[in-house]
PDB file of N, CA and C in Angstrom:
ATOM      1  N   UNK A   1      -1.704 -44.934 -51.192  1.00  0.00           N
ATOM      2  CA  UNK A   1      -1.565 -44.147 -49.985  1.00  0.00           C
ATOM      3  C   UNK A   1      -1.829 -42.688 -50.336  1.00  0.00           C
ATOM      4  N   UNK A   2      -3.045 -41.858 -49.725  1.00  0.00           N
ATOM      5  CA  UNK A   2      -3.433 -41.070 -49.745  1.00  0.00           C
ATOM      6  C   UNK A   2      -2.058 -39.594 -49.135  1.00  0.00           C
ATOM      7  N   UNK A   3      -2.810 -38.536 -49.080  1.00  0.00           N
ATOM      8  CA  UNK A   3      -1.778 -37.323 -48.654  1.00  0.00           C
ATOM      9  C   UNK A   3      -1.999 -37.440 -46.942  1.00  0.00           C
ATOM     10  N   UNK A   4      -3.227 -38.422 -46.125  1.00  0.00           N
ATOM     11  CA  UNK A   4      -2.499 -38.279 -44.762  1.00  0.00           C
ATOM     12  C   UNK A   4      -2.395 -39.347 -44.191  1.00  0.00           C
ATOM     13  N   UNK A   5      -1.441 -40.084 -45.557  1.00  0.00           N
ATOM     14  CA  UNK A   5      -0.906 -41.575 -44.881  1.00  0.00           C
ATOM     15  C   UNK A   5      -2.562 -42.501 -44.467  1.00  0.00           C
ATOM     16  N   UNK A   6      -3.188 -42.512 -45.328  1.00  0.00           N
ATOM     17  CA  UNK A   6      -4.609 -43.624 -45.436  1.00  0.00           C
ATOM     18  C   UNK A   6      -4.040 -44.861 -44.779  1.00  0.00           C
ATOM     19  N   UNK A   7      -4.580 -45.120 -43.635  1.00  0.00           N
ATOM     20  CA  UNK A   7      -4.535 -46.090 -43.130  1.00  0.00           C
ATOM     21  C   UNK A   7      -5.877 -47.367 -43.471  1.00  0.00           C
ATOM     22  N   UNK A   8      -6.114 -48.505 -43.366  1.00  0.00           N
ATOM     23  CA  UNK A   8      -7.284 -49.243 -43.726  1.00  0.00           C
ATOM     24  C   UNK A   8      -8.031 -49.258 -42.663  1.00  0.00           C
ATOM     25  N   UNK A   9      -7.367 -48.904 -41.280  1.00  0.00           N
ATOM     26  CA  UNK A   9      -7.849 -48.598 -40.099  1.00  0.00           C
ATOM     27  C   UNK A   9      -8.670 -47.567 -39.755  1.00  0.00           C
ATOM     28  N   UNK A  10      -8.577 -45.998 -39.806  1.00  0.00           N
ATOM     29  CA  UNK A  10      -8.920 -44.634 -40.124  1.00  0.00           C
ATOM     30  C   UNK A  10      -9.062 -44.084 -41.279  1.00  0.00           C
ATOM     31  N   UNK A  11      -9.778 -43.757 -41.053  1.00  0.00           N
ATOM     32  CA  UNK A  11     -10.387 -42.772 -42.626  1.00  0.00           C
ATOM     33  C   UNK A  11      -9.399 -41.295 -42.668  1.00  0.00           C
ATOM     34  N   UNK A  12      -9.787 -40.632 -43.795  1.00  0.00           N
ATOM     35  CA  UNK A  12      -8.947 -39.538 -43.213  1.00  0.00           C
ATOM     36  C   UNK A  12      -9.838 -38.498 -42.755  1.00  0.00           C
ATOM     37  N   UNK A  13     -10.772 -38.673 -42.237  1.00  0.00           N
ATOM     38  CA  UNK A  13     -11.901 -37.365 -41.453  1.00  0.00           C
ATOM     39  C   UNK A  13     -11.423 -37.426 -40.444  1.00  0.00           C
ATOM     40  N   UNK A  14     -10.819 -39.169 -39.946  1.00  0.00           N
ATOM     41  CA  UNK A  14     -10.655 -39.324 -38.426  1.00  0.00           C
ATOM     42  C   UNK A  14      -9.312 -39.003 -37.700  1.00  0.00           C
ATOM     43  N   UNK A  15      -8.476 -39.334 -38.864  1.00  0.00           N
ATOM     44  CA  UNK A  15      -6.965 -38.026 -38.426  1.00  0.00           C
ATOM     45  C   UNK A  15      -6.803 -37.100 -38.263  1.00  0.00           C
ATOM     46  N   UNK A  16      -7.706 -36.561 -39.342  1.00  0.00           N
ATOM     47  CA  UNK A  16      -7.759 -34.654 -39.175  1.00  0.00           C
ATOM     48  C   UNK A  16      -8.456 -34.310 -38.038  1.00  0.00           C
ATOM     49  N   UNK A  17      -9.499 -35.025 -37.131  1.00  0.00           N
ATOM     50  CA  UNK A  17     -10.384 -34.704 -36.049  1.00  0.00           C
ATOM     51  C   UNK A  17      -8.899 -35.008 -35.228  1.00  0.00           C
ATOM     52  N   UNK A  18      -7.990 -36.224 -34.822  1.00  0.00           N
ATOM     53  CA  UNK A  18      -7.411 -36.790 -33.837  1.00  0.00           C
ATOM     54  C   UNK A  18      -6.042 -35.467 -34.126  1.00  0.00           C
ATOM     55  N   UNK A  19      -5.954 -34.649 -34.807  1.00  0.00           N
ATOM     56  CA  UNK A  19      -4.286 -33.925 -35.031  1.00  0.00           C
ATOM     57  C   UNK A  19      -5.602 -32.233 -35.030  1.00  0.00           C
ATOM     58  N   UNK A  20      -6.596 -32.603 -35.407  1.00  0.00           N
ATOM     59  CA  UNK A  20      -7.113 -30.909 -34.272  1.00  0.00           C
ATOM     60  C   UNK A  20      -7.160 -31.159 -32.903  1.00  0.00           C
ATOM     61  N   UNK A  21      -7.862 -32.030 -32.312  1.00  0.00           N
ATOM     62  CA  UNK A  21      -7.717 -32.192 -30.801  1.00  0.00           C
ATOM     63  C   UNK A  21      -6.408 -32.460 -30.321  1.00  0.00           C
ATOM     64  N   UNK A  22      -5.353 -32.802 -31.097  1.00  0.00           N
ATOM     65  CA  UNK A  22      -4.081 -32.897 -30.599  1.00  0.00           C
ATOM     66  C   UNK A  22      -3.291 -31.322 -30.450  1.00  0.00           C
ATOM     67  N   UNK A  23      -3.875 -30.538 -31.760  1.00  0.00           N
ATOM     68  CA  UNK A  23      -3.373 -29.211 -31.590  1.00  0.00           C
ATOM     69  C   UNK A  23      -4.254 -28.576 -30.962  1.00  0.00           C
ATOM     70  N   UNK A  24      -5.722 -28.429 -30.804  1.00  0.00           N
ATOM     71  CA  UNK A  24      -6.466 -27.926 -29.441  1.00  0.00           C
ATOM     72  C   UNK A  24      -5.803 -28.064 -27.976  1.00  0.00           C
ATOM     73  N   UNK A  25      -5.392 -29.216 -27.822  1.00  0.00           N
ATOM     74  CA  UNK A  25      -4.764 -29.448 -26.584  1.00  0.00           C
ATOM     75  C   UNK A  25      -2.953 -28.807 -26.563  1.00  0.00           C
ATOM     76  N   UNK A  26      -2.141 -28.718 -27.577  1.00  0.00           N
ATOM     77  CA  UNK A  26      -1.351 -28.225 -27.290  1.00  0.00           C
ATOM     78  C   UNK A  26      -1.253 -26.451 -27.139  1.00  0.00           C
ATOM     79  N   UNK A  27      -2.413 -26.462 -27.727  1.00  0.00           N
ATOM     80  CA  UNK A  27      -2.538 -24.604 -27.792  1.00  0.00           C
ATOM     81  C   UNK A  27      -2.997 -23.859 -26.431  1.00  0.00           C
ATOM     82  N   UNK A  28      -3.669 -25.225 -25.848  1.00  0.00           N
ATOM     83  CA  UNK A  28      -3.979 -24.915 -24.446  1.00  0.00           C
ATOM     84  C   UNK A  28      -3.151 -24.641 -23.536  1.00  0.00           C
ATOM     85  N   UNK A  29      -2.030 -25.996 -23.523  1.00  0.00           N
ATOM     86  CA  UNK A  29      -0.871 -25.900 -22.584  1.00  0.00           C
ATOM     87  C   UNK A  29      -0.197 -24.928 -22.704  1.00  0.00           C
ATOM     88  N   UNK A  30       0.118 -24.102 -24.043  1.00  0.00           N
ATOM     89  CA  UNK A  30       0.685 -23.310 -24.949  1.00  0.00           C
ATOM     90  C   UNK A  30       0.084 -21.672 -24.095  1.00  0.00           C
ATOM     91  N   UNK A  31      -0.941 -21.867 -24.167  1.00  0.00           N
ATOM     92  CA  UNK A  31      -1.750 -20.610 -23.617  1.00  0.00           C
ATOM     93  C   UNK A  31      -1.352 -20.620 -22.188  1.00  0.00           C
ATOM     94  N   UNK A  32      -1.362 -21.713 -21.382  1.00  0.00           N
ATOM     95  CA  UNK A  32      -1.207 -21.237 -20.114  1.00  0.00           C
ATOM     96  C   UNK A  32       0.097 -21.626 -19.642  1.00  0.00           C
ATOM     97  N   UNK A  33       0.655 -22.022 -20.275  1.00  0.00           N
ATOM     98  CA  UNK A  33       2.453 -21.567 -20.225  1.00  0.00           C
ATOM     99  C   UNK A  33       2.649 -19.930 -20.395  1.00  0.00           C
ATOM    100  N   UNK A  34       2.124 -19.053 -21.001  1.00  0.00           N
ATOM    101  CA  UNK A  34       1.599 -17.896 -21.390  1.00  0.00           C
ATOM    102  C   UNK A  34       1.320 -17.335 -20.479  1.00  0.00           C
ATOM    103  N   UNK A  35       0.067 -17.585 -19.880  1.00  0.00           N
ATOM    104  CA  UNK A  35      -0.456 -17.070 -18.812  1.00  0.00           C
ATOM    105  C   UNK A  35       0.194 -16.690 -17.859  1.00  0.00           C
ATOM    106  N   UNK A  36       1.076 -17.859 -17.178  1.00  0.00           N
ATOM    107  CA  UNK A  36       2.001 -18.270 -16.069  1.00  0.00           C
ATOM    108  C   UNK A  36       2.778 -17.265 -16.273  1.00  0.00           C
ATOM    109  N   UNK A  37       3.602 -17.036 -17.301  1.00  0.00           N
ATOM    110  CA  UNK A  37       4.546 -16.051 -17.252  1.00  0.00           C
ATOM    111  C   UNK A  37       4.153 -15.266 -17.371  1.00  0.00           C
ATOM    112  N   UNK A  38       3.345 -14.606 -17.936  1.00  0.00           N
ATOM    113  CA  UNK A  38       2.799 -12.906 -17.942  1.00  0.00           C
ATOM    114  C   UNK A  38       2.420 -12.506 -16.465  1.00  0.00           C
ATOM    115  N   UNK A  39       1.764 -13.430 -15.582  1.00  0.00           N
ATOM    116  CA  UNK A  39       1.510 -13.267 -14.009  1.00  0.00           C
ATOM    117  C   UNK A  39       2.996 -13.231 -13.471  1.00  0.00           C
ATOM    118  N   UNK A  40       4.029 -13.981 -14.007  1.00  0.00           N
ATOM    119  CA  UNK A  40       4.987 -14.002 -12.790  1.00  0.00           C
ATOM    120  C   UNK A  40       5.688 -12.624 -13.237  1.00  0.00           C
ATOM    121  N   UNK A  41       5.750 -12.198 -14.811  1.00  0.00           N
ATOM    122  CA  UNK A  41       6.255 -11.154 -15.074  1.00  0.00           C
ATOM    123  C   UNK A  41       5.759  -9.838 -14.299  1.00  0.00           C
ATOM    124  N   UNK A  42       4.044  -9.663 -14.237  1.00  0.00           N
ATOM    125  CA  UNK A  42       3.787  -8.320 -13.768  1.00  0.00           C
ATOM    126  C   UNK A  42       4.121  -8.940 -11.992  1.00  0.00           C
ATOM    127  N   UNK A  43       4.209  -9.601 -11.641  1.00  0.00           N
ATOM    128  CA  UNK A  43       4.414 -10.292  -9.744  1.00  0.00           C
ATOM    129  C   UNK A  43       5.842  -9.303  -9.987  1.00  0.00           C
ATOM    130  N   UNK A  44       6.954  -9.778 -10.759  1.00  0.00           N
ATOM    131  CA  UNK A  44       8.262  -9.510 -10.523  1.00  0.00           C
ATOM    132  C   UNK A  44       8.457  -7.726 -10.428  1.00  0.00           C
ATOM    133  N   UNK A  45       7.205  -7.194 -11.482  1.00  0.00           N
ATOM    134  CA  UNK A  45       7.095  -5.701 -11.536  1.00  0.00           C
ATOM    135  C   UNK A  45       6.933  -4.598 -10.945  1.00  0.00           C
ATOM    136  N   UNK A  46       5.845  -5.591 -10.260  1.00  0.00           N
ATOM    137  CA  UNK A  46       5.055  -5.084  -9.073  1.00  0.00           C
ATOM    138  C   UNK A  46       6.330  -4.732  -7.831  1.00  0.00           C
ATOM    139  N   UNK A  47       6.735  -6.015  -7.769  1.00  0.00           N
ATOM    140  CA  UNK A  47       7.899  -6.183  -6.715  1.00  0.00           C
ATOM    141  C   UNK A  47       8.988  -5.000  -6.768  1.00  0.00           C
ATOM    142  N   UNK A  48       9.075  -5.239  -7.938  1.00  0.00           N
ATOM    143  CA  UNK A  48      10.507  -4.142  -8.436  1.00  0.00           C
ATOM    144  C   UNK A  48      10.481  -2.621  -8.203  1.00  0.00           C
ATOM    145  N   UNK A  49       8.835  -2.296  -8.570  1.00  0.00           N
ATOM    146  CA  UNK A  49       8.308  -1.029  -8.585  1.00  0.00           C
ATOM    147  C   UNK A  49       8.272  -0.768  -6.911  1.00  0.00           C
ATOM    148  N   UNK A  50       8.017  -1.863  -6.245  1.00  0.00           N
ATOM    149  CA  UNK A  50       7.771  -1.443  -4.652  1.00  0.00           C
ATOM    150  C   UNK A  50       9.276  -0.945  -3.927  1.00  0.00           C
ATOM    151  N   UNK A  51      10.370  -1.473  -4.365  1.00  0.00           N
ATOM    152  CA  UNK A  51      11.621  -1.357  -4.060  1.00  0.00           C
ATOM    153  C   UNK A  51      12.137  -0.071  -4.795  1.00  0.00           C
ATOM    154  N   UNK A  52      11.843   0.417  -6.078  1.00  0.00           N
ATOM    155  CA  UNK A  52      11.777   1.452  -6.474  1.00  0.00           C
ATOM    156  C   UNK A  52      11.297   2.895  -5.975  1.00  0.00           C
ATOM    157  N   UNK A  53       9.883   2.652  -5.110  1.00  0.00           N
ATOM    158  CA  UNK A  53       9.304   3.159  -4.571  1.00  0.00           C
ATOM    159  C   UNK A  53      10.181   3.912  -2.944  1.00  0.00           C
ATOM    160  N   UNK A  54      10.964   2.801  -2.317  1.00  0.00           N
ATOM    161  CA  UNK A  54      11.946   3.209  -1.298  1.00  0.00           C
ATOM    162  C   UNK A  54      12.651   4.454  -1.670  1.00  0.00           C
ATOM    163  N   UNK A  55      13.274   3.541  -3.183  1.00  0.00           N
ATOM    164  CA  UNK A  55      14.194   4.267  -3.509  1.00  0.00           C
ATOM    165  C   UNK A  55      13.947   5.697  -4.123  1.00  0.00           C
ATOM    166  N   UNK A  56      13.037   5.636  -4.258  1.00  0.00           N
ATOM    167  CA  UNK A  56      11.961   7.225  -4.723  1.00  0.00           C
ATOM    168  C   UNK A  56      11.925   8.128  -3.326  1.00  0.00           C
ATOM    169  N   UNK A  57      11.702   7.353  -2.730  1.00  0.00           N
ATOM    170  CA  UNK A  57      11.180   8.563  -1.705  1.00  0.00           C
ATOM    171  C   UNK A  57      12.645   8.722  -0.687  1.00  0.00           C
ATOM    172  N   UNK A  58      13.817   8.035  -0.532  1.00  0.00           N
ATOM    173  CA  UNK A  58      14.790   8.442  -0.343  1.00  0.00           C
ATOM    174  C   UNK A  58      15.558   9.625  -1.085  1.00  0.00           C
ATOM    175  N   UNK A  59      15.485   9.396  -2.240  1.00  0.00           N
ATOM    176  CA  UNK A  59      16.011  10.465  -3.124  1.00  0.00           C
ATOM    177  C   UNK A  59      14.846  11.722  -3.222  1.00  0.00           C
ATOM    178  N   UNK A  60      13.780  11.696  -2.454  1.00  0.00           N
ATOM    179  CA  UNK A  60      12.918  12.724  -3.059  1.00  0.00           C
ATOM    180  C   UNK A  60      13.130  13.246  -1.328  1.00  0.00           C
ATOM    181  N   UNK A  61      13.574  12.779  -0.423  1.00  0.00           N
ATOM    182  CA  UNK A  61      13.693  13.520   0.996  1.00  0.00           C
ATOM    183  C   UNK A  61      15.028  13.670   0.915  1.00  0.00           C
ATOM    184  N   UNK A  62      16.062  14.001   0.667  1.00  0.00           N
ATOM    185  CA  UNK A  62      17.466  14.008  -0.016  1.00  0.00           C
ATOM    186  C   UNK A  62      17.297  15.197  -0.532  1.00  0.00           C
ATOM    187  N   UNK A  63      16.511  15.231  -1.676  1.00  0.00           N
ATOM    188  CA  UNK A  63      16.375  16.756  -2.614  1.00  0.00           C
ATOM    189  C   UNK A  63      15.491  17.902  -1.259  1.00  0.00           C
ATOM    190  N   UNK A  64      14.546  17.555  -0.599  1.00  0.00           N
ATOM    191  CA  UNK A  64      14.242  18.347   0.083  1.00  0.00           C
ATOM    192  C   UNK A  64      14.619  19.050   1.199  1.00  0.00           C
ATOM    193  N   UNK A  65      16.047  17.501   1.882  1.00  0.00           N
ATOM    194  CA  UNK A  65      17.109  18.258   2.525  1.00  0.00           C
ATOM    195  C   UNK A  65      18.035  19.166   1.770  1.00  0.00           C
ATOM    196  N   UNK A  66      18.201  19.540   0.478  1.00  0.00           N
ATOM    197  CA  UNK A  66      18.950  20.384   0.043  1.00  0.00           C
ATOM    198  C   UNK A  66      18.231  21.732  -0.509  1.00  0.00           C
ATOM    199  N   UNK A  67      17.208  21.734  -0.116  1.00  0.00           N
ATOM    200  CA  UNK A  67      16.465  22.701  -0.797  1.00  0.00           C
ATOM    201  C   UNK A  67      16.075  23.324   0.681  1.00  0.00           C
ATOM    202  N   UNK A  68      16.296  23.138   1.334  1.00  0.00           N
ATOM    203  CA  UNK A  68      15.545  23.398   3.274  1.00  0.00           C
ATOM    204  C   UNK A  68      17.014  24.178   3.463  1.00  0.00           C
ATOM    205  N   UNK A  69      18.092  23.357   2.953  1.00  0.00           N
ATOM    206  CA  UNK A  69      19.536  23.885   3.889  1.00  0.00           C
ATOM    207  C   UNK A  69      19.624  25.337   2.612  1.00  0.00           C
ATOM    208  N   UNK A  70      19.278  24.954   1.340  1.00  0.00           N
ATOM    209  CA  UNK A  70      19.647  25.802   0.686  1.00  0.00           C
ATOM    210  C   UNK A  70      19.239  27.380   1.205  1.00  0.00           C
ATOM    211  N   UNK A  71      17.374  27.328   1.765  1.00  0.00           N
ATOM    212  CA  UNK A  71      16.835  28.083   1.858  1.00  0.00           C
ATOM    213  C   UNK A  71      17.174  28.742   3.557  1.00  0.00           C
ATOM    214  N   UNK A  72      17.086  27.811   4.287  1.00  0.00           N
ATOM    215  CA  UNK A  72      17.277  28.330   5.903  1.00  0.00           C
ATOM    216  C   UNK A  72      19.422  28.950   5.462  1.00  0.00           C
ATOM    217  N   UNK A  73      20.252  28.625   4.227  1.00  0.00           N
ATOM    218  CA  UNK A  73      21.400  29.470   4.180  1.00  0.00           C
ATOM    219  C   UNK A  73      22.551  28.772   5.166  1.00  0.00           C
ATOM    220  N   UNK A  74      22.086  27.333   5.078  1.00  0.00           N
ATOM    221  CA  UNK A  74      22.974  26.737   6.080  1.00  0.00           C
ATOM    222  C   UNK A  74      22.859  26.076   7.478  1.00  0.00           C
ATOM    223  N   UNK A  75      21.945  27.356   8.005  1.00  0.00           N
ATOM    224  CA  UNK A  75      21.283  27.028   9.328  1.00  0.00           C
ATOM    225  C   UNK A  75      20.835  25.309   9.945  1.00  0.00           C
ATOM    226  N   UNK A  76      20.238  24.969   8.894  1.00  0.00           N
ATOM    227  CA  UNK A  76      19.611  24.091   9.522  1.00  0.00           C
ATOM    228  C   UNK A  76      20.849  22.434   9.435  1.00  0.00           C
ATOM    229  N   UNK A  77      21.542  22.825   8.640  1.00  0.00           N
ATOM    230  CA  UNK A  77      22.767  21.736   8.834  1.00  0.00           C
ATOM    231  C   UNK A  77      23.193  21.558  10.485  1.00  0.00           C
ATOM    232  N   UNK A  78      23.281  23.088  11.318  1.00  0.00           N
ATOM    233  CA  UNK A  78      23.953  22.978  12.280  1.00  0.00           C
ATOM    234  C   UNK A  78      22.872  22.340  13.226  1.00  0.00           C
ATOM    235  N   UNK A  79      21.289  22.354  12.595  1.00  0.00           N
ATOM    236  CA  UNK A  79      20.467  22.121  14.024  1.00  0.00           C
ATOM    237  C   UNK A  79      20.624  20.249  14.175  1.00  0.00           C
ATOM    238  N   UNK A  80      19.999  20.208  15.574  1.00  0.00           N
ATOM    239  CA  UNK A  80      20.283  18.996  15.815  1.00  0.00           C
ATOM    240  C   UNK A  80      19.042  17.844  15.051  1.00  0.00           C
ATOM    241  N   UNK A  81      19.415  16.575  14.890  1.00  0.00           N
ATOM    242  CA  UNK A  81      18.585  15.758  13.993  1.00  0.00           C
ATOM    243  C   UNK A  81      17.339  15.660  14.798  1.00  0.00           C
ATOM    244  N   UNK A  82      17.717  15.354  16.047  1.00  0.00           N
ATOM    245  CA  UNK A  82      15.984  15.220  17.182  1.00  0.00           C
ATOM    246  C   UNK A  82      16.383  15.926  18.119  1.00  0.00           C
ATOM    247  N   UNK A  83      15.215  16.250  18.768  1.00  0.00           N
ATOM    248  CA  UNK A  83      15.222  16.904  19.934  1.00  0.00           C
ATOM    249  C   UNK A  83      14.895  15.526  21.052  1.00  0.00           C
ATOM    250  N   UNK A  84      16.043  15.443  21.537  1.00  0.00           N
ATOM    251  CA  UNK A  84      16.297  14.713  23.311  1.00  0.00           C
ATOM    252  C   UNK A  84      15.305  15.097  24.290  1.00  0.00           C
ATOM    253  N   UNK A  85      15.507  16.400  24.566  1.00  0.00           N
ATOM    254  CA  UNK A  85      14.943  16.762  25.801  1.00  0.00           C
ATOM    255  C   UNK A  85      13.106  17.056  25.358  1.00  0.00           C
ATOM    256  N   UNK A  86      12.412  17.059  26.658  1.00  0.00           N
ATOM    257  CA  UNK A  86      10.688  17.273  26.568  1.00  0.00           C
ATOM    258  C   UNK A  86      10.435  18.358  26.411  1.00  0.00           C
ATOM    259  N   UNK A  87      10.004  18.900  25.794  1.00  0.00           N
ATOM    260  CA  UNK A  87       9.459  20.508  25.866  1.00  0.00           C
ATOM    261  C   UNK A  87       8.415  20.401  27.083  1.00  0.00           C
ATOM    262  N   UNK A  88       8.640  21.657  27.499  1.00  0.00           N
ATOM    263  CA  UNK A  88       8.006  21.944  29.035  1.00  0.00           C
ATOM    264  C   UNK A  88       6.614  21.918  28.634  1.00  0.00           C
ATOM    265  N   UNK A  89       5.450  21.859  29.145  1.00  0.00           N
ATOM    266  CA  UNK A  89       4.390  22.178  29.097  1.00  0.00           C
ATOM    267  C   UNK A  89       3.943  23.289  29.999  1.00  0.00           C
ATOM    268  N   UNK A  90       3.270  24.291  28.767  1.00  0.00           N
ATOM    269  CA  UNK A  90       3.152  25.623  29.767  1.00  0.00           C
ATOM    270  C   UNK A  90       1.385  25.862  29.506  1.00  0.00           C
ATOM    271  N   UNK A  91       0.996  26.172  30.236  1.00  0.00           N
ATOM    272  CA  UNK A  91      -0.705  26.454  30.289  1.00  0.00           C
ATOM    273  C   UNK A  91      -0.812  27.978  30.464  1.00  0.00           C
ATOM    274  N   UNK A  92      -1.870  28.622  29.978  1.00  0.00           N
ATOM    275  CA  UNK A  92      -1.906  30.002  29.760  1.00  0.00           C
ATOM    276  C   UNK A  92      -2.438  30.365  31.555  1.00  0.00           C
ATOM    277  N   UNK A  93      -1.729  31.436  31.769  1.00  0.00           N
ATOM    278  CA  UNK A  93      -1.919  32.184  32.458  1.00  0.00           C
ATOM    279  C   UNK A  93      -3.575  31.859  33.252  1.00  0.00           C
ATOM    280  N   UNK A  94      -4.387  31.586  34.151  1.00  0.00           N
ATOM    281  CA  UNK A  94      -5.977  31.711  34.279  1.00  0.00           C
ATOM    282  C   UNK A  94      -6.707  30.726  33.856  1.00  0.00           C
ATOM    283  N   UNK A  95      -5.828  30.135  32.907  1.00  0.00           N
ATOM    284  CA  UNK A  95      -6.357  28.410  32.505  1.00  0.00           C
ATOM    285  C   UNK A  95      -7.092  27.722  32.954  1.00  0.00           C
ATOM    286  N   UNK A  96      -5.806  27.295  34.148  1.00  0.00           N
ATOM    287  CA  UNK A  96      -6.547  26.579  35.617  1.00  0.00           C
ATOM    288  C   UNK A  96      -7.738  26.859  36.616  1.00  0.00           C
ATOM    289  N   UNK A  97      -7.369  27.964  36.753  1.00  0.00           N
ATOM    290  CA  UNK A  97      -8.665  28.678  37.870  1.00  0.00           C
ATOM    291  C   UNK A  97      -9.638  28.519  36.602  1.00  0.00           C
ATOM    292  N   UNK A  98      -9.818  28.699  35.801  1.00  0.00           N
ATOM    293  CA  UNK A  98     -11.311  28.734  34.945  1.00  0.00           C
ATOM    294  C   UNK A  98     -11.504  26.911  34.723  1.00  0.00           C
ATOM    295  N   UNK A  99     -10.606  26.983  34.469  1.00  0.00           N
ATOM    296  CA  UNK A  99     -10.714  25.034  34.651  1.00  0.00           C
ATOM    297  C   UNK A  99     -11.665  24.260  35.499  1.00  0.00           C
ATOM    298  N   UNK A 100     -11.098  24.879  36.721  1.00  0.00           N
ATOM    299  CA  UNK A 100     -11.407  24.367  38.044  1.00  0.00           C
ATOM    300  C   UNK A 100     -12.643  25.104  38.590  1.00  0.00           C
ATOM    301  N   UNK A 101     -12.985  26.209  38.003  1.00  0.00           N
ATOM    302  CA  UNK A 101     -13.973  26.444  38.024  1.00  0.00           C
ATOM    303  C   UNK A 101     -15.410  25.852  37.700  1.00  0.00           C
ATOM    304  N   UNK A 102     -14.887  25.825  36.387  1.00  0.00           N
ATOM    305  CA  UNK A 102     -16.147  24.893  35.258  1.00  0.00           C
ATOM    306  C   UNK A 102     -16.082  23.515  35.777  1.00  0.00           C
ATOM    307  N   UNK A 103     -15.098  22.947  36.354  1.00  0.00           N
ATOM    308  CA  UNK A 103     -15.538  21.615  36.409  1.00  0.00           C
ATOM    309  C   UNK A 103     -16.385  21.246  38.188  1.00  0.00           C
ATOM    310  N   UNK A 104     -16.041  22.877  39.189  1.00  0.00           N
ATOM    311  CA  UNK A 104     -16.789  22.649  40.388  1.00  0.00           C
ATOM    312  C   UNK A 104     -18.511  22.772  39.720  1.00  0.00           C
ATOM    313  N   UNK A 105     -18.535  23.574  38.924  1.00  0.00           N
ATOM    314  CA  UNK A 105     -19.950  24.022  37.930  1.00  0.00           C
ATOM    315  C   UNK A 105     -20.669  22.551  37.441  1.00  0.00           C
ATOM    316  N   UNK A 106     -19.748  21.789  36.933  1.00  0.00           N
ATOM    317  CA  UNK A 106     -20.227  21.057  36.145  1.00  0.00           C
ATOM    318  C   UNK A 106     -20.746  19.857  37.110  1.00  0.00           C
ATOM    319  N   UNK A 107     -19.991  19.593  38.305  1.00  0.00           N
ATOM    320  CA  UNK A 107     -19.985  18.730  39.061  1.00  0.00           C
ATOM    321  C   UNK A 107     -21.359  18.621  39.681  1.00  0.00           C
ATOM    322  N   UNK A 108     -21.672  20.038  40.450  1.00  0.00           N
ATOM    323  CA  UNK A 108     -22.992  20.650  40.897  1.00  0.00           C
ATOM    324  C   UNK A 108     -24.077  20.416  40.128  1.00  0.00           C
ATOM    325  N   UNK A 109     -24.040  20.121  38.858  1.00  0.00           N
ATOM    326  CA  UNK A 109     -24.822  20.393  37.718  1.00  0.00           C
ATOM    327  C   UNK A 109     -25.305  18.566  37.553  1.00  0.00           C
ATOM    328  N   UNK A 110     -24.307  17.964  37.401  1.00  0.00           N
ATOM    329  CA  UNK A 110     -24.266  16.894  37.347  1.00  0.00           C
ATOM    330  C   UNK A 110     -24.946  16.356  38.857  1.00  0.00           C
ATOM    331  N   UNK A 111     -24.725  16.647  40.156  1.00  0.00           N
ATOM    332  CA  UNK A 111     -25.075  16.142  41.250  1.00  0.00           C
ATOM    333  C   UNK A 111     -26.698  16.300  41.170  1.00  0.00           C
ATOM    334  N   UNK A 112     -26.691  17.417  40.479  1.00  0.00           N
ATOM    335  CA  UNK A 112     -28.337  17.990  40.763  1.00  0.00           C
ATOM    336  C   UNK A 112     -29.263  17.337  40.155  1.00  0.00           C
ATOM    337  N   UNK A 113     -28.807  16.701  38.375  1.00  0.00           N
ATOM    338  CA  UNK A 113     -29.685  16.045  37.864  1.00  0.00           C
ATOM    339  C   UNK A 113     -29.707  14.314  38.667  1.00  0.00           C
ATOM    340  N   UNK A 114     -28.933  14.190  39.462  1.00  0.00           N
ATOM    341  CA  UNK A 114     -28.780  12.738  39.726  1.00  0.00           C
ATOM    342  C   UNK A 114     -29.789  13.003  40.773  1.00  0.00           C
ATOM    343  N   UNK A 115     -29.510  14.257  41.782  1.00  0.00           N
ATOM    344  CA  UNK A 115     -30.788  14.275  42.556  1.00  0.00           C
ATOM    345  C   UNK A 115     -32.532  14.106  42.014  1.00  0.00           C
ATOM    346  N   UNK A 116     -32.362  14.849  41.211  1.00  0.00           N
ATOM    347  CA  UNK A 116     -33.489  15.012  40.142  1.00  0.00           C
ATOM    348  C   UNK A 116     -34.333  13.317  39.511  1.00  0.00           C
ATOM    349  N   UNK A 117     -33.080  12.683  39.496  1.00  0.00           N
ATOM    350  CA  UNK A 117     -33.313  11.588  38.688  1.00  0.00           C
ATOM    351  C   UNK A 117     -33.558  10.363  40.110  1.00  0.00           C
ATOM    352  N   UNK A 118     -33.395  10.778  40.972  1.00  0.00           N
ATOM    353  CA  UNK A 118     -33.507   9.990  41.840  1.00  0.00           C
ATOM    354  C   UNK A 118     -34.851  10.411  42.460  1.00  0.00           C
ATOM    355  N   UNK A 119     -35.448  11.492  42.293  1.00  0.00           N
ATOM    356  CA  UNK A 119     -37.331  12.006  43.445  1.00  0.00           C
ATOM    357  C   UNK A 119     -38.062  11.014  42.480  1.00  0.00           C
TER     358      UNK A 119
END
């Protein structure tokens, strides 16, 4: 009996071929057992970093409420969080009349080429 157990059946070229393809194939499964987890690892990272990310920008609007109250000296603690009511809408003075002007202008302008487009 030889060093890989000589069988009268197999030679020993044909064990050493049948225990590489046996370890080819386990190195495979081996590899993508591997794989699998390195994907679920950066998945879990990704994830973690996105929840991190909340938590980043909570604490980074936090520091900027203290740096706003620091600077307005208090002030702005007392103002209110939203404004409720609509702000009025105010139009300048002459607005309108020039408004209403340009658009009797434009109208005329417009009527004329339709006349135009109609000889």
């Amino acid at each position: 009996m030889g060093l890989f157990g000589r069988t009268p059946e197999k030679p020993p070229k044909d064990l050493i071929n049948e225990w590489s393809q046996k370890i080819r194939r386990e190195m495979r499964v081996i590899d993508r057992q591997i794989r699998g987890k390195i994907q679920s690892e950066m998945l879990e990272d990704t994830f973690e970093s996105m929840e991190d990310g909340e938590e980043m920008e909570e604490a980074a609007e936090e520091e900027v409420d203290k740096i706003l109250f620091e600077i307005t000296a208090g002030a702005l603690g007392k103002a209110p969080s939203k404004v409720v009511d609509a702000l009025p809408e105010m139009e300048p003075p002459g607005a309108t009349a020039a408004s209403e002007d340009e658009s009797e202008e434009d109208i005329e302008a417009m009527q004329s080429r339709l006349a135009a487009l109609r000889s």
